[in-house]
C-alpha atoms as a PDB file:
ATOM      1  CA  UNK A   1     -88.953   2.297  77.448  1.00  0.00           C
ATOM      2  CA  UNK A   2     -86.883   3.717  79.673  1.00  0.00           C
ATOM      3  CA  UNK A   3     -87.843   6.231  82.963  1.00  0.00           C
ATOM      4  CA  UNK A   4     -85.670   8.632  81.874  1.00  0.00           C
ATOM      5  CA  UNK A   5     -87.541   8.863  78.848  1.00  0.00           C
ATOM      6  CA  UNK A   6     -90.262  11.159  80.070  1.00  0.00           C
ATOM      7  CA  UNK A   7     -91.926  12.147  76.681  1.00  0.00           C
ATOM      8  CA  UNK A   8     -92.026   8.483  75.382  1.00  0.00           C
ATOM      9  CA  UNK A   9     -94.980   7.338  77.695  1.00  0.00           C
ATOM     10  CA  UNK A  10     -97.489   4.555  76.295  1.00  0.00           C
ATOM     11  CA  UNK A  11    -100.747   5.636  76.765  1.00  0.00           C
ATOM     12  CA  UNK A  12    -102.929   3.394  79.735  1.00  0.00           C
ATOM     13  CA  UNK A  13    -105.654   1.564  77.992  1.00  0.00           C
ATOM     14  CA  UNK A  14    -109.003   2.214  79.898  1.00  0.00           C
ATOM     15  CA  UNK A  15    -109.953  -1.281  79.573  1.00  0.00           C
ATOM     16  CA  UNK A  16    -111.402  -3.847  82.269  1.00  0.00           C
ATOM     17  CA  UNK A  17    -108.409  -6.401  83.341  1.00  0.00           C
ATOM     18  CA  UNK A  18    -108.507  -9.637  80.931  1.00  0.00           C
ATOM     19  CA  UNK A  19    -110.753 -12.830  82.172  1.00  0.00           C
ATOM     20  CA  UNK A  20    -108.932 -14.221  85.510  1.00  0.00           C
ATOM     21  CA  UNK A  21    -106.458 -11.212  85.341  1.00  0.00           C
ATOM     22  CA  UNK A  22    -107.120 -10.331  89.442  1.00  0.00           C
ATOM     23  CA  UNK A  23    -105.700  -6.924  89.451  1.00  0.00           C
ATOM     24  CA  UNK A  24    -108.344  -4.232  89.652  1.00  0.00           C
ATOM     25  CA  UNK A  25    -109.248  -2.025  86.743  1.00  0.00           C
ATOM     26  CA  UNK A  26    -108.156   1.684  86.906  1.00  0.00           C
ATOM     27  CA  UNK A  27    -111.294   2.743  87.668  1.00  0.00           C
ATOM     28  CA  UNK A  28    -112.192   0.378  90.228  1.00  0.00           C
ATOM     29  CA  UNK A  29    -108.147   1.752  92.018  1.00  0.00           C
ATOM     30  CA  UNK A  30    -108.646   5.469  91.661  1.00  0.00           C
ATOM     31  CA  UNK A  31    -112.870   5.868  90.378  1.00  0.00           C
ATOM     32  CA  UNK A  32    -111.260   8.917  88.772  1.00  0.00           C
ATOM     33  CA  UNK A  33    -108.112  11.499  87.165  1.00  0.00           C
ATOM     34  CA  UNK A  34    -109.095  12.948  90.670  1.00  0.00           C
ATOM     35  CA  UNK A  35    -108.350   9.977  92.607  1.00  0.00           C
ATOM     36  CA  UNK A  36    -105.392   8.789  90.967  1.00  0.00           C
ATOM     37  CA  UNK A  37    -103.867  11.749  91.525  1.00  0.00           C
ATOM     38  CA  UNK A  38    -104.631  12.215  95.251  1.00  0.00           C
ATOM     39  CA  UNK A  39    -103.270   8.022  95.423  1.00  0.00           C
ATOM     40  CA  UNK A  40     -99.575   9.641  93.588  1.00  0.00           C
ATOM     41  CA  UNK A  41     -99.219  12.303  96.480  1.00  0.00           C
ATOM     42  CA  UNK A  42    -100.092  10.449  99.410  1.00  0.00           C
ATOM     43  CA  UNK A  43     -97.676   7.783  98.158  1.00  0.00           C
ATOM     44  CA  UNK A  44     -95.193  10.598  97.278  1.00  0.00           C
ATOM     45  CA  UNK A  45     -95.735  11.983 100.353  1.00  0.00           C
ATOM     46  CA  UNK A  46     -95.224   8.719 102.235  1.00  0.00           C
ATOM     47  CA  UNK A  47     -92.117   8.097 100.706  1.00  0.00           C
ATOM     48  CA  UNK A  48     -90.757  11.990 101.432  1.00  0.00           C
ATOM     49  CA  UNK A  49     -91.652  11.202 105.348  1.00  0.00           C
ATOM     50  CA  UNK A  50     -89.255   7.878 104.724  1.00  0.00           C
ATOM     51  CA  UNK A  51     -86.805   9.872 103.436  1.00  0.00           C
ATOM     52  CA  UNK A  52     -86.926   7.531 100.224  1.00  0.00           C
ATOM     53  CA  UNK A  53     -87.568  10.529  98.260  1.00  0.00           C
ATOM     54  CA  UNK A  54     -86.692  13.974  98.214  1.00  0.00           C
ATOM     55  CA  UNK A  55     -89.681  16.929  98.223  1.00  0.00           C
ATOM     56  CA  UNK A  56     -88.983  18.702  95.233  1.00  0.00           C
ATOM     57  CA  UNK A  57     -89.383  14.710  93.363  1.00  0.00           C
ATOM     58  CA  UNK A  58     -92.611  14.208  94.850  1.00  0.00           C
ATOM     59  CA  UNK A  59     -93.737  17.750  93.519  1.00  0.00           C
ATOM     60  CA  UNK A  60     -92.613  16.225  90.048  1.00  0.00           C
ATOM     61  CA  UNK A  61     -94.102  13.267  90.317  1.00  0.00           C
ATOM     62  CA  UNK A  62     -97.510  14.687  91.634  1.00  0.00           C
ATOM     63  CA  UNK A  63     -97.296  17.524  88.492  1.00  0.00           C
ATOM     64  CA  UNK A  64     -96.850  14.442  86.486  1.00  0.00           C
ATOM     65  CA  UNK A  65     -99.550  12.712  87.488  1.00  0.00           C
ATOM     66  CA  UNK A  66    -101.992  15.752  87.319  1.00  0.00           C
ATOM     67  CA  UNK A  67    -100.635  16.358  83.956  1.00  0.00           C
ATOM     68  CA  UNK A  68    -101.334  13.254  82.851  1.00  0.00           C
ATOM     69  CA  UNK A  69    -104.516  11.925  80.888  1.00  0.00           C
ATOM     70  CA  UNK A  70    -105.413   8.701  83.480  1.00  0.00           C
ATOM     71  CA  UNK A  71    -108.831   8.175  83.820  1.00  0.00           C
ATOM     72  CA  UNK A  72    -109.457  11.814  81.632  1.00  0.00           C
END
């Protein structure tokens, strides 16, 4: 799948990490669609104030993420 392929997204399973798998659940990162989002912006943000990213792409990627059906 390719990022420029914005409307062929696999959907995020909402299932705990597999036995010895360290990385954290989804809920355990964000708790919440809430959360997740707020995580998206501050990084977006971040990035914007490093000059990494232009303002009006962190506005798309933040719309994305509240758009989007993590943690819903």
């Amino acid at each position: 799948m390719l990022a420029s392929e914005p409307d062929r997204r696999a959907p995020l399973a909402h299932v705990q990490p597999a036995a010895g798998d360290p990385r954290k659940s989804l809920e355990e990162r964000y708790k919440d669609h809430d959360g997740f989002v707020k995580t998206v912006a501050k990084a977006a943000q971040e990035l914007v104030h490093e000059r990494f990213l232009l303002p009006d792409d962190a506005d798309t990627f933040v719309q994305a993420a509240q758009d989007s059906d993590v943690l819903k």
